[in-house]
PDB file of N, CA and C in Angstrom:
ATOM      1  N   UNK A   1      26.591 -34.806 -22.858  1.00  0.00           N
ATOM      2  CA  UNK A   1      25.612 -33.722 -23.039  1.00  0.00           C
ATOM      3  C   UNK A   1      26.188 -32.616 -23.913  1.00  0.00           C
ATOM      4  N   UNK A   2      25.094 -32.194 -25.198  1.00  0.00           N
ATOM      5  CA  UNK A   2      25.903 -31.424 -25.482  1.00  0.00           C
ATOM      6  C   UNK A   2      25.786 -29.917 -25.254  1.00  0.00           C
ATOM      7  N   UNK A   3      26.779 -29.112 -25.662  1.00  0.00           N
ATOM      8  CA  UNK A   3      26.497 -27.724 -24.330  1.00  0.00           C
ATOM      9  C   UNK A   3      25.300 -26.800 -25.045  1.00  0.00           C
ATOM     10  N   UNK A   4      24.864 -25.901 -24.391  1.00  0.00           N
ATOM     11  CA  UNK A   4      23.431 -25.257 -24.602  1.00  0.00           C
ATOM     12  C   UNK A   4      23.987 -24.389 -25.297  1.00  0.00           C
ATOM     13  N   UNK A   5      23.317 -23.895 -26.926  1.00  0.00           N
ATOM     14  CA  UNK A   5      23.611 -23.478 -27.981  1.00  0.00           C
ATOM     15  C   UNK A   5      22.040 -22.665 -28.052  1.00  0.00           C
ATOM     16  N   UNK A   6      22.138 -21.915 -29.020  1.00  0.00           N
ATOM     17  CA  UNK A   6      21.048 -20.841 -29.540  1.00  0.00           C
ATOM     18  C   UNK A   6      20.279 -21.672 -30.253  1.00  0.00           C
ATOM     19  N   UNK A   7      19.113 -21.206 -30.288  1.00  0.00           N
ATOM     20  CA  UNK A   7      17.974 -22.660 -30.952  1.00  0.00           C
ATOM     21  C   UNK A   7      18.549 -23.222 -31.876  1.00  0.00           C
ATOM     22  N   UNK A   8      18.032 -24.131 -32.662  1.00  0.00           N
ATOM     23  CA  UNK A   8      18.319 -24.350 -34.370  1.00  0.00           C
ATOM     24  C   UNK A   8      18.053 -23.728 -34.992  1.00  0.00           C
ATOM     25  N   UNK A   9      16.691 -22.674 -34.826  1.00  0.00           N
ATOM     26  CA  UNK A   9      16.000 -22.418 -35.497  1.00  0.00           C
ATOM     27  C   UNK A   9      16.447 -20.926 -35.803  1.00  0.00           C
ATOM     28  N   UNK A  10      17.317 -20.593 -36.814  1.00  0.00           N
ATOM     29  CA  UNK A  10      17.775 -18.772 -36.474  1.00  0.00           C
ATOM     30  C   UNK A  10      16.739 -17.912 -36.991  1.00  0.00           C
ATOM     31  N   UNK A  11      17.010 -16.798 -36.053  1.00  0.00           N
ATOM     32  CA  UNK A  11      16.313 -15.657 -36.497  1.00  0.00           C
ATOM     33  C   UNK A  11      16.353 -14.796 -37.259  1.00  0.00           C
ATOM     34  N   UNK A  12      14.868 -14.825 -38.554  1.00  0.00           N
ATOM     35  CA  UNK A  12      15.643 -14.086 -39.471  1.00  0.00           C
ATOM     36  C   UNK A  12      14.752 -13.075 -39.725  1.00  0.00           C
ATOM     37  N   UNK A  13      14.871 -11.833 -40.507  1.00  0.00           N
ATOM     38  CA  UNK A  13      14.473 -10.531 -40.326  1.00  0.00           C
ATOM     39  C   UNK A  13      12.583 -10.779 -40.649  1.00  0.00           C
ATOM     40  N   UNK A  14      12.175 -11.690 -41.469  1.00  0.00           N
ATOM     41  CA  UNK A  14      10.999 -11.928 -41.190  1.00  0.00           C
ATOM     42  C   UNK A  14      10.571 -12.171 -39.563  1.00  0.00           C
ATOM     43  N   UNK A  15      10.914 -12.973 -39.113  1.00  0.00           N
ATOM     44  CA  UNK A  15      10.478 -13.297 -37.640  1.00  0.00           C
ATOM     45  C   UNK A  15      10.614 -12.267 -36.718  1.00  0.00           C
ATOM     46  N   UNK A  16      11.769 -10.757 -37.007  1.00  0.00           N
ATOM     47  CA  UNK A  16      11.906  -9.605 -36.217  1.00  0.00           C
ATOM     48  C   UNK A  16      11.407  -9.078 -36.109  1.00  0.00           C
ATOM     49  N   UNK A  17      10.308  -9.199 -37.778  1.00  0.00           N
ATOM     50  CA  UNK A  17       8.905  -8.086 -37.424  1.00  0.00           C
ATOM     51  C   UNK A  17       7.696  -8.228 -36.799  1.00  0.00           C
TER      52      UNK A  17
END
C-alpha cells in the first residue's frame, strides 16, 4: 500500500480563488 500523499492533483492559485 502506498502511504497517503496529497492529491495528484496540486493546487494552484487559479483553484484558490
Amino acid at each position: 500500500m502506498p502511504p497517503r500523499r496529497a492529491p495528484a492533483v496540486p493546487v494552484t492559485e487559479d483553484d484558490r480563488v
